[in-house]
C-alpha atoms as a PDB file:
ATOM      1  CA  UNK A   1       0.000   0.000   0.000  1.00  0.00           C
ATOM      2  CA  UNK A   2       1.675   2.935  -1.076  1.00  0.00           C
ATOM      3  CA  UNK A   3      -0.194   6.478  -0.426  1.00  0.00           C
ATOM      4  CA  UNK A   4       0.347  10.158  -0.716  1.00  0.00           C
ATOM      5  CA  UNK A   5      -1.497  12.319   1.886  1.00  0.00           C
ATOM      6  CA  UNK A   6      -2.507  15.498   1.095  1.00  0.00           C
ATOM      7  CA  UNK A   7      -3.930  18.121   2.940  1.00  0.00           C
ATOM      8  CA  UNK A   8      -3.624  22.302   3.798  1.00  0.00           C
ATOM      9  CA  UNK A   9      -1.758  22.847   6.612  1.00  0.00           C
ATOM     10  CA  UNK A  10      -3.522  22.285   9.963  1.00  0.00           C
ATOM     11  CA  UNK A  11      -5.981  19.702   8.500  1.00  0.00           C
ATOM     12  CA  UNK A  12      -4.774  17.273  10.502  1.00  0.00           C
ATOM     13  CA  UNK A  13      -2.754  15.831   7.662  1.00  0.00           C
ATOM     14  CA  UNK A  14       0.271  14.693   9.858  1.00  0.00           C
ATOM     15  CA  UNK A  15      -1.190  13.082  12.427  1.00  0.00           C
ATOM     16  CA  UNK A  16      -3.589  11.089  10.227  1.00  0.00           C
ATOM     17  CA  UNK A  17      -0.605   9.755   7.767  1.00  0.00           C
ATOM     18  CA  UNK A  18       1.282   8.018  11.388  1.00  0.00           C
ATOM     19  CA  UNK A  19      -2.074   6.099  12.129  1.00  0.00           C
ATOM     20  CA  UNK A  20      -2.674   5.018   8.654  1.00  0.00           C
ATOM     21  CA  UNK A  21       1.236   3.948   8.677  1.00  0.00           C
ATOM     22  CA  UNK A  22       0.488   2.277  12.133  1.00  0.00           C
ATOM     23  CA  UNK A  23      -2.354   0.397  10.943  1.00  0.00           C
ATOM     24  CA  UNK A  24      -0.797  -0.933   7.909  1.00  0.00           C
ATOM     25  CA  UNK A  25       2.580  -1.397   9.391  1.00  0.00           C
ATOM     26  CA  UNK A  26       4.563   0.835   6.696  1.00  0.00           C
ATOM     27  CA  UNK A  27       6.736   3.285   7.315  1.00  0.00           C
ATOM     28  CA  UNK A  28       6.144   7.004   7.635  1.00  0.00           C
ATOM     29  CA  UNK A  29       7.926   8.843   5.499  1.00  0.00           C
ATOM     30  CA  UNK A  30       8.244  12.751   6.059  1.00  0.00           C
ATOM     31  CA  UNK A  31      10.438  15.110   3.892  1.00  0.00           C
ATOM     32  CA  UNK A  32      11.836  16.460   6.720  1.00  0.00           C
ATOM     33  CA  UNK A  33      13.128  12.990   8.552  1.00  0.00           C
ATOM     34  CA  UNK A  34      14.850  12.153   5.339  1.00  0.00           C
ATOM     35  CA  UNK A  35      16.343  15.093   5.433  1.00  0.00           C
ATOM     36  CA  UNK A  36      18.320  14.762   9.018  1.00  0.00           C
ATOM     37  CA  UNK A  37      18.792  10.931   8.468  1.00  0.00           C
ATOM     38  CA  UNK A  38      20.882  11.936   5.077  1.00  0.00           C
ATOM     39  CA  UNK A  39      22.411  14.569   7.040  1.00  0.00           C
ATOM     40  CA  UNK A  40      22.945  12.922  10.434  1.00  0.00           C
ATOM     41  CA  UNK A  41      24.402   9.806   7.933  1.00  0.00           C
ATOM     42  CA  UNK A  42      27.104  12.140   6.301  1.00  0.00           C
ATOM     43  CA  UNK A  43      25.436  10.329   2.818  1.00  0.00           C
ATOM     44  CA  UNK A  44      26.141  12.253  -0.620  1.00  0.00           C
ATOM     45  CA  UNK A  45      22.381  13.259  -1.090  1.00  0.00           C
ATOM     46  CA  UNK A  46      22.409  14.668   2.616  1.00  0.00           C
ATOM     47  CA  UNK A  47      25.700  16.918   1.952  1.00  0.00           C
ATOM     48  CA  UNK A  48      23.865  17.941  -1.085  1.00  0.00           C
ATOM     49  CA  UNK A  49      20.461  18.692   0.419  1.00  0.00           C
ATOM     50  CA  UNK A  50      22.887  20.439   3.340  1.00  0.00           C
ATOM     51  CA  UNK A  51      24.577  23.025   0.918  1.00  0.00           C
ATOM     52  CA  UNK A  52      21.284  24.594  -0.160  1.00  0.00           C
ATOM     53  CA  UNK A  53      19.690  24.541   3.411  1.00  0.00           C
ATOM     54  CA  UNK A  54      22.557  26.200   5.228  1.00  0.00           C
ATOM     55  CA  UNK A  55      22.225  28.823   2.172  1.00  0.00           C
ATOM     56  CA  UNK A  56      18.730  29.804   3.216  1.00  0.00           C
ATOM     57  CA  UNK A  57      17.714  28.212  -0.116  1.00  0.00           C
ATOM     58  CA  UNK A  58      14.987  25.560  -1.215  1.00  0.00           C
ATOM     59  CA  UNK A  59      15.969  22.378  -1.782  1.00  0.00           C
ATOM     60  CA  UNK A  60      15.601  21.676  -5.734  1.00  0.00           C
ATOM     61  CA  UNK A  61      12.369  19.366  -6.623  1.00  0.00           C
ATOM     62  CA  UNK A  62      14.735  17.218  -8.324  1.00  0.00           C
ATOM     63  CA  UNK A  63      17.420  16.594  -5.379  1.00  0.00           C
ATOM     64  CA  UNK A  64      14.156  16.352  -2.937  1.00  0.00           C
ATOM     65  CA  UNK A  65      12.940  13.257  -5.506  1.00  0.00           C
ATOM     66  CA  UNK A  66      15.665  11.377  -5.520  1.00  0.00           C
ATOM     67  CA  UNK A  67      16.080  11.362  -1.497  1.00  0.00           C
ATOM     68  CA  UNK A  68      12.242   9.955  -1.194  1.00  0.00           C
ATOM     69  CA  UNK A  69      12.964   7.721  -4.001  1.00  0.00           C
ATOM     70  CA  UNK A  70      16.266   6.762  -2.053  1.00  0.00           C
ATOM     71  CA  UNK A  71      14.246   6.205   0.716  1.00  0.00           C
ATOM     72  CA  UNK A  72      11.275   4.403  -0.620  1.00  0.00           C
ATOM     73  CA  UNK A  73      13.396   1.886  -2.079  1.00  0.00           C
ATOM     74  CA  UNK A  74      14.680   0.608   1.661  1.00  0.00           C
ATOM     75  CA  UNK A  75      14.127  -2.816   2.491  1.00  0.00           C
ATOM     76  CA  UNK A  76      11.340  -1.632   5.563  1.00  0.00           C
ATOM     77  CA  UNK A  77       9.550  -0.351   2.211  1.00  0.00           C
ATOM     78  CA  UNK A  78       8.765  -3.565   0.536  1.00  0.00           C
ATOM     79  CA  UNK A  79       4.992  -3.381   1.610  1.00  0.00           C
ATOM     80  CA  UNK A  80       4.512   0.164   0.646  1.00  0.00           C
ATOM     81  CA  UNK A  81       4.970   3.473   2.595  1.00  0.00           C
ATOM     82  CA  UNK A  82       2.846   6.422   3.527  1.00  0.00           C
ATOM     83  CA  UNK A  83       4.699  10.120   2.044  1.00  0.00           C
ATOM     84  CA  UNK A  84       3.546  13.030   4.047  1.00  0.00           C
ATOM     85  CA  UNK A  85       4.913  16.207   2.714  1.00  0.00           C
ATOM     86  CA  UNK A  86       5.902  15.435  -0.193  1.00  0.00           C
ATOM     87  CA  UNK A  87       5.036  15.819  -3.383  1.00  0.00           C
ATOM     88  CA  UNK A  88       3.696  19.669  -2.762  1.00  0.00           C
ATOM     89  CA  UNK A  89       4.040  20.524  -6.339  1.00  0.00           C
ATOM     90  CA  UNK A  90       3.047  19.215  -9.871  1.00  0.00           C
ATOM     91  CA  UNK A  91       6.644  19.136 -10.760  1.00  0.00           C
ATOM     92  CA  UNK A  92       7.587  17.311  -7.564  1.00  0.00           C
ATOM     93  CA  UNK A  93       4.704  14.811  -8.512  1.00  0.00           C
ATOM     94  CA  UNK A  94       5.349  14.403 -12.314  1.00  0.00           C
ATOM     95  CA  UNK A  95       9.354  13.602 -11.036  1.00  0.00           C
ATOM     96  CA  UNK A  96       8.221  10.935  -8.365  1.00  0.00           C
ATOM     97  CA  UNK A  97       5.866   9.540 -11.093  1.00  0.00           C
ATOM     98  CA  UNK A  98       8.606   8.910 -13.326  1.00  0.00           C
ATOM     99  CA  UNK A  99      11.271   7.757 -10.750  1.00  0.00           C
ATOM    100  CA  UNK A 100       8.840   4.977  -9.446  1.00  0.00           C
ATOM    101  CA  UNK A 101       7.894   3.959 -13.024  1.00  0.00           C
ATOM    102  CA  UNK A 102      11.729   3.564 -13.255  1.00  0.00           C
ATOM    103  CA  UNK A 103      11.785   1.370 -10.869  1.00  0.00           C
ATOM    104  CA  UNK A 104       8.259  -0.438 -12.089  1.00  0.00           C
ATOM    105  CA  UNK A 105       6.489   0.651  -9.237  1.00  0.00           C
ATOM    106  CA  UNK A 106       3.239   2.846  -9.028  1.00  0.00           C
ATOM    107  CA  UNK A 107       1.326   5.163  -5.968  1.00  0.00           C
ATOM    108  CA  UNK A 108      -1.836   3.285  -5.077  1.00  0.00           C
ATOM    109  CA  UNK A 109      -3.471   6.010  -3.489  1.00  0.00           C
ATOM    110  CA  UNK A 110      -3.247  10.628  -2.984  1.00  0.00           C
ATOM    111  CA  UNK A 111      -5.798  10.586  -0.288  1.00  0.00           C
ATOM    112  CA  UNK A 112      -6.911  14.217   0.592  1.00  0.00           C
ATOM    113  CA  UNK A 113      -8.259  15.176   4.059  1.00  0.00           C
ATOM    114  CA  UNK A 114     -10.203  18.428   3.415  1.00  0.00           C
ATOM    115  CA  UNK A 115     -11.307  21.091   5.739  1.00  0.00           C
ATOM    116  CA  UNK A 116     -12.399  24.842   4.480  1.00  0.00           C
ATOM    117  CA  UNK A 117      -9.668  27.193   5.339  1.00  0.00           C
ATOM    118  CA  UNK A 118     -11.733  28.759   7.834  1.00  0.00           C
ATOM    119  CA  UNK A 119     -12.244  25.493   9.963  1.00  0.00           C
ATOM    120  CA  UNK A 120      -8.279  25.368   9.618  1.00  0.00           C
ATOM    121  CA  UNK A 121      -7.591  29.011  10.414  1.00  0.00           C
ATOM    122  CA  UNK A 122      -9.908  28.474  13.984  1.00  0.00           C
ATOM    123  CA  UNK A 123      -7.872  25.011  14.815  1.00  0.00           C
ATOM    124  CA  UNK A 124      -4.505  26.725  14.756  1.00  0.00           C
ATOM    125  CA  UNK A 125      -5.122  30.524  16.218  1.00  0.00           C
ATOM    126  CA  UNK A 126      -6.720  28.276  18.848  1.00  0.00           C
ATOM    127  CA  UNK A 127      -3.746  26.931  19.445  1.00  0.00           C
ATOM    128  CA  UNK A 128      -1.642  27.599  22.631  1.00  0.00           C
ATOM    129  CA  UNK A 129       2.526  26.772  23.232  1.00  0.00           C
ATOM    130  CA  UNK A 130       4.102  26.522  26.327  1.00  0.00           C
ATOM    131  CA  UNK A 131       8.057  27.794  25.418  1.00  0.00           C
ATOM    132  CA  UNK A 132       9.254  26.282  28.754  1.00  0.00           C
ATOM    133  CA  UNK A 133       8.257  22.846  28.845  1.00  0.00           C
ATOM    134  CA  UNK A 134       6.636  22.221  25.173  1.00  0.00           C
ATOM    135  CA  UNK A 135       3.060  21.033  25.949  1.00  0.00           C
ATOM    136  CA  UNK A 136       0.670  22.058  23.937  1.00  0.00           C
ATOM    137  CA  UNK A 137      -3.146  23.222  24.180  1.00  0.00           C
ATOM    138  CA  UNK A 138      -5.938  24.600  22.380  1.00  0.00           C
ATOM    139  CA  UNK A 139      -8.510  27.323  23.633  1.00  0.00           C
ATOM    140  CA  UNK A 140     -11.404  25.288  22.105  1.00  0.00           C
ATOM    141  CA  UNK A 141     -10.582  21.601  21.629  1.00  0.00           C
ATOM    142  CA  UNK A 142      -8.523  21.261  24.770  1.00  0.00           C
ATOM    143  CA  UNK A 143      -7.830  24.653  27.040  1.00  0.00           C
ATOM    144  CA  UNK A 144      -5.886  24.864  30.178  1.00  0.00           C
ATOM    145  CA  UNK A 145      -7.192  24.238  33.444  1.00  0.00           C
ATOM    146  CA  UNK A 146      -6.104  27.718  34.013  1.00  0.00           C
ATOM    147  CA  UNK A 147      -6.777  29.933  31.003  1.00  0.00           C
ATOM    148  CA  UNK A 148      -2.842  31.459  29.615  1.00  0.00           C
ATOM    149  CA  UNK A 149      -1.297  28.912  31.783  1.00  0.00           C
ATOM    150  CA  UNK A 150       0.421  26.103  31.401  1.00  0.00           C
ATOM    151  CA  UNK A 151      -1.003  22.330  33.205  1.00  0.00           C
ATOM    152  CA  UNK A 152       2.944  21.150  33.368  1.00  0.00           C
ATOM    153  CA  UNK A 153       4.651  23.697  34.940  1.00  0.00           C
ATOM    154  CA  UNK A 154       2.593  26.747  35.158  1.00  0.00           C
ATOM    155  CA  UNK A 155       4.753  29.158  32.252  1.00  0.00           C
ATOM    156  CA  UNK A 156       2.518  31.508  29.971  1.00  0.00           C
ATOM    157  CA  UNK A 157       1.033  30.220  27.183  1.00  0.00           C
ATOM    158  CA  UNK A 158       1.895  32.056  23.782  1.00  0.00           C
ATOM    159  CA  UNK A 159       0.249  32.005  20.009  1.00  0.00           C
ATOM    160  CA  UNK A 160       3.172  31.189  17.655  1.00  0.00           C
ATOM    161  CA  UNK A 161       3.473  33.604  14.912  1.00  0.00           C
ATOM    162  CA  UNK A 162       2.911  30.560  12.846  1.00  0.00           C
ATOM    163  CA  UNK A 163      -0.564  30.041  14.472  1.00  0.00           C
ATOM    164  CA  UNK A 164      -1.542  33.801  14.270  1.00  0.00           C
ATOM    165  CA  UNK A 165      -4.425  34.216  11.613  1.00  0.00           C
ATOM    166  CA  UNK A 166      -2.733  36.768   9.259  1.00  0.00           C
ATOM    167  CA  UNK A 167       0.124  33.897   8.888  1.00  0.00           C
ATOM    168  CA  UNK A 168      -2.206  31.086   8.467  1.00  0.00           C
ATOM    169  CA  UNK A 169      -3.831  32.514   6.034  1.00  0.00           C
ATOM    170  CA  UNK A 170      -0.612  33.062   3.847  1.00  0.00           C
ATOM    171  CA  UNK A 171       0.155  29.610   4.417  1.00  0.00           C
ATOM    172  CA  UNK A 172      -3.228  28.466   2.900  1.00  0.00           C
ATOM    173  CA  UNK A 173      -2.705  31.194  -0.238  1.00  0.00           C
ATOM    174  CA  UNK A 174       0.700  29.727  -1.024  1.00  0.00           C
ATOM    175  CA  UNK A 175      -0.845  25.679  -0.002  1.00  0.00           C
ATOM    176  CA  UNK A 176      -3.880  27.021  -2.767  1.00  0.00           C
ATOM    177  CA  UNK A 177      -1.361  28.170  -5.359  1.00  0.00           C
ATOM    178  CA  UNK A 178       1.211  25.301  -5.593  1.00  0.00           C
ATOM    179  CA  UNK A 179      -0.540  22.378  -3.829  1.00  0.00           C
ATOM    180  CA  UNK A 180      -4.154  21.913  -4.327  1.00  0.00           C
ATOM    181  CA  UNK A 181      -3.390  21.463  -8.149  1.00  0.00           C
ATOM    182  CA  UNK A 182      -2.022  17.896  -7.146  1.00  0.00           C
ATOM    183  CA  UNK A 183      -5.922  17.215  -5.964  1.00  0.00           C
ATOM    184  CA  UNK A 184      -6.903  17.935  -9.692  1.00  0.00           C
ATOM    185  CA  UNK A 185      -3.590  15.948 -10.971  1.00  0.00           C
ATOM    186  CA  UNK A 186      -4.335  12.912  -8.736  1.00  0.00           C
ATOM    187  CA  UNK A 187      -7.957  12.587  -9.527  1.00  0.00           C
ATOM    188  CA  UNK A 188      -7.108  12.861 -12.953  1.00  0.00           C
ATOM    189  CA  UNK A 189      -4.809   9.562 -12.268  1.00  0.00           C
ATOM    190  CA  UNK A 190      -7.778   7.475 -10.680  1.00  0.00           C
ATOM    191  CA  UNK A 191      -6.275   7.406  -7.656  1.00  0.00           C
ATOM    192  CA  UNK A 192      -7.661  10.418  -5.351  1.00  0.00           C
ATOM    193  CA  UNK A 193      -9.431   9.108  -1.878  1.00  0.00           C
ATOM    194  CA  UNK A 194     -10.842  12.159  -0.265  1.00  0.00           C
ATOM    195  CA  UNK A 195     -12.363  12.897   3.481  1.00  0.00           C
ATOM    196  CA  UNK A 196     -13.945  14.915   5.137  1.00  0.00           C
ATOM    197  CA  UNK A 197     -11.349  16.775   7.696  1.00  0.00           C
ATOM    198  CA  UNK A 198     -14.061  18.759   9.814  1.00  0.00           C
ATOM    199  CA  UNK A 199     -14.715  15.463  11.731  1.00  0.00           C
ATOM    200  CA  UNK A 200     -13.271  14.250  14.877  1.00  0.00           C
ATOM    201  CA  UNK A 201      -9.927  12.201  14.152  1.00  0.00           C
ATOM    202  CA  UNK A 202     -11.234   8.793  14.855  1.00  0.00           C
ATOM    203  CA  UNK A 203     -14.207   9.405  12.459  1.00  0.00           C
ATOM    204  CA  UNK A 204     -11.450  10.724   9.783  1.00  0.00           C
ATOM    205  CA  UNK A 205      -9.205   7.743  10.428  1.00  0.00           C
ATOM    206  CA  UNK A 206     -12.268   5.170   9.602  1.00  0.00           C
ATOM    207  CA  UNK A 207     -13.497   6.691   6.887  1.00  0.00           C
ATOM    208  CA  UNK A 208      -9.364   6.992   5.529  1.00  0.00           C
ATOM    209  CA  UNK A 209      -9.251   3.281   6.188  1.00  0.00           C
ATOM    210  CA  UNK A 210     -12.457   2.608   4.420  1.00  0.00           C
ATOM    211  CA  UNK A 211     -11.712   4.059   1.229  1.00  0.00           C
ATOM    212  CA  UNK A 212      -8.761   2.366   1.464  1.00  0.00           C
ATOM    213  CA  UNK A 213     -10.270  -0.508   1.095  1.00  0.00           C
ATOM    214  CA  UNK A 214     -10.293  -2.009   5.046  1.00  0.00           C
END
């Protein structure tokens, strides 16, 4: 079972690709944890991807492609794989198309967990950090016993500027821009699965694994 999962940020796509990877026993595979394994490992696509990030640049779509496809190709990969982050673009997508065809292999499913961007922009101004001990909290969905204070050790709570609505909604403009055309370019494949994201997480999760076919 190999699957894509795609979602705007906040929609809960993260936390929904580790229980579909629990449930089928397949790895997770984030963007961001192959890059600090190839880093960590000292391999030649990790001093690569390292160049660029230490720059302040982007990692090219075409360096990006060939660590997934690095990765996918790992023995703990034989019975498929779940990819969150990755592909975010139509280029990204197009070049992972073409590197698993080279290796006669094929994406079973893009499944898309969709919530309207206001939904998403509620969820993560809700949102509350503690800086000192790292718990987290939400005004709505699950607040403080004290409201601005932390359960754990009692610090402040603080909105990250990535939580703040003006910021959210930039990330949605830029997630509508390059993104959501993969919804369009998966569908278009036969392959896009997609959910609705306004429900709880364990009626998400069901419905994932339903389409899925379990």
């Amino acid at each position: 079972m190999k699957v894509i999962m795609l979602g705007a940020p906040g929609a809960g796509k993260g936390t929904q690709a580790v229980r579909v990877a629990a449930a089928y026993q397949i790895p997770h595979i984030s963007t961001g944890d192959i890059f600090r394994a190839n880093i960590k490992g000292g391999t030649e696509l990790g001093k690569k991807a390292k160049t660029f990030m230490d720059a302040g640049k982007l990692v090219p779509d075409e360096l990006v492609c060939d660590l997934v496809v690095d990765r996918i190709q790992q023995d703990d990969c034989k019975n498929g794989y779940v990819l969150d982050g990755f592909p975010r673009t139509i280029p990204q997508a197009e070049a992972l198309d073409a590197a698993v065809a080279a290796i006669g292999d094929k994406v079973d499913y893009a499944v898309d967990i969709d919530v309207p961007d206001e939904e998403i922009i509620t969820r993560m101004s809700g949102r509350r950090a503690c800086l000192s001990c790292g718990a987290t909290y939400h005004t709505k969905f699950n607040p403080p016993k004290a409201e601005g204070v932390c359960d754990t050790c009692g610090a402040a709570l603080v909105l990250r500027d990535d939580d703040k609505p003006e910021t959210v909604r930039t990330r949605l403009n830029v997630y509508h821009e390059q993104t959501q055309p993969l919804i369009d370019y998966y569908n278009g494949k036969g392959i896009l699965v997609t959910v609705d994201g306004t429900q709880n997480m364990d009626k998400v999760f069901s419905d994932i694994k339903e389409k899925l076919g379990e």
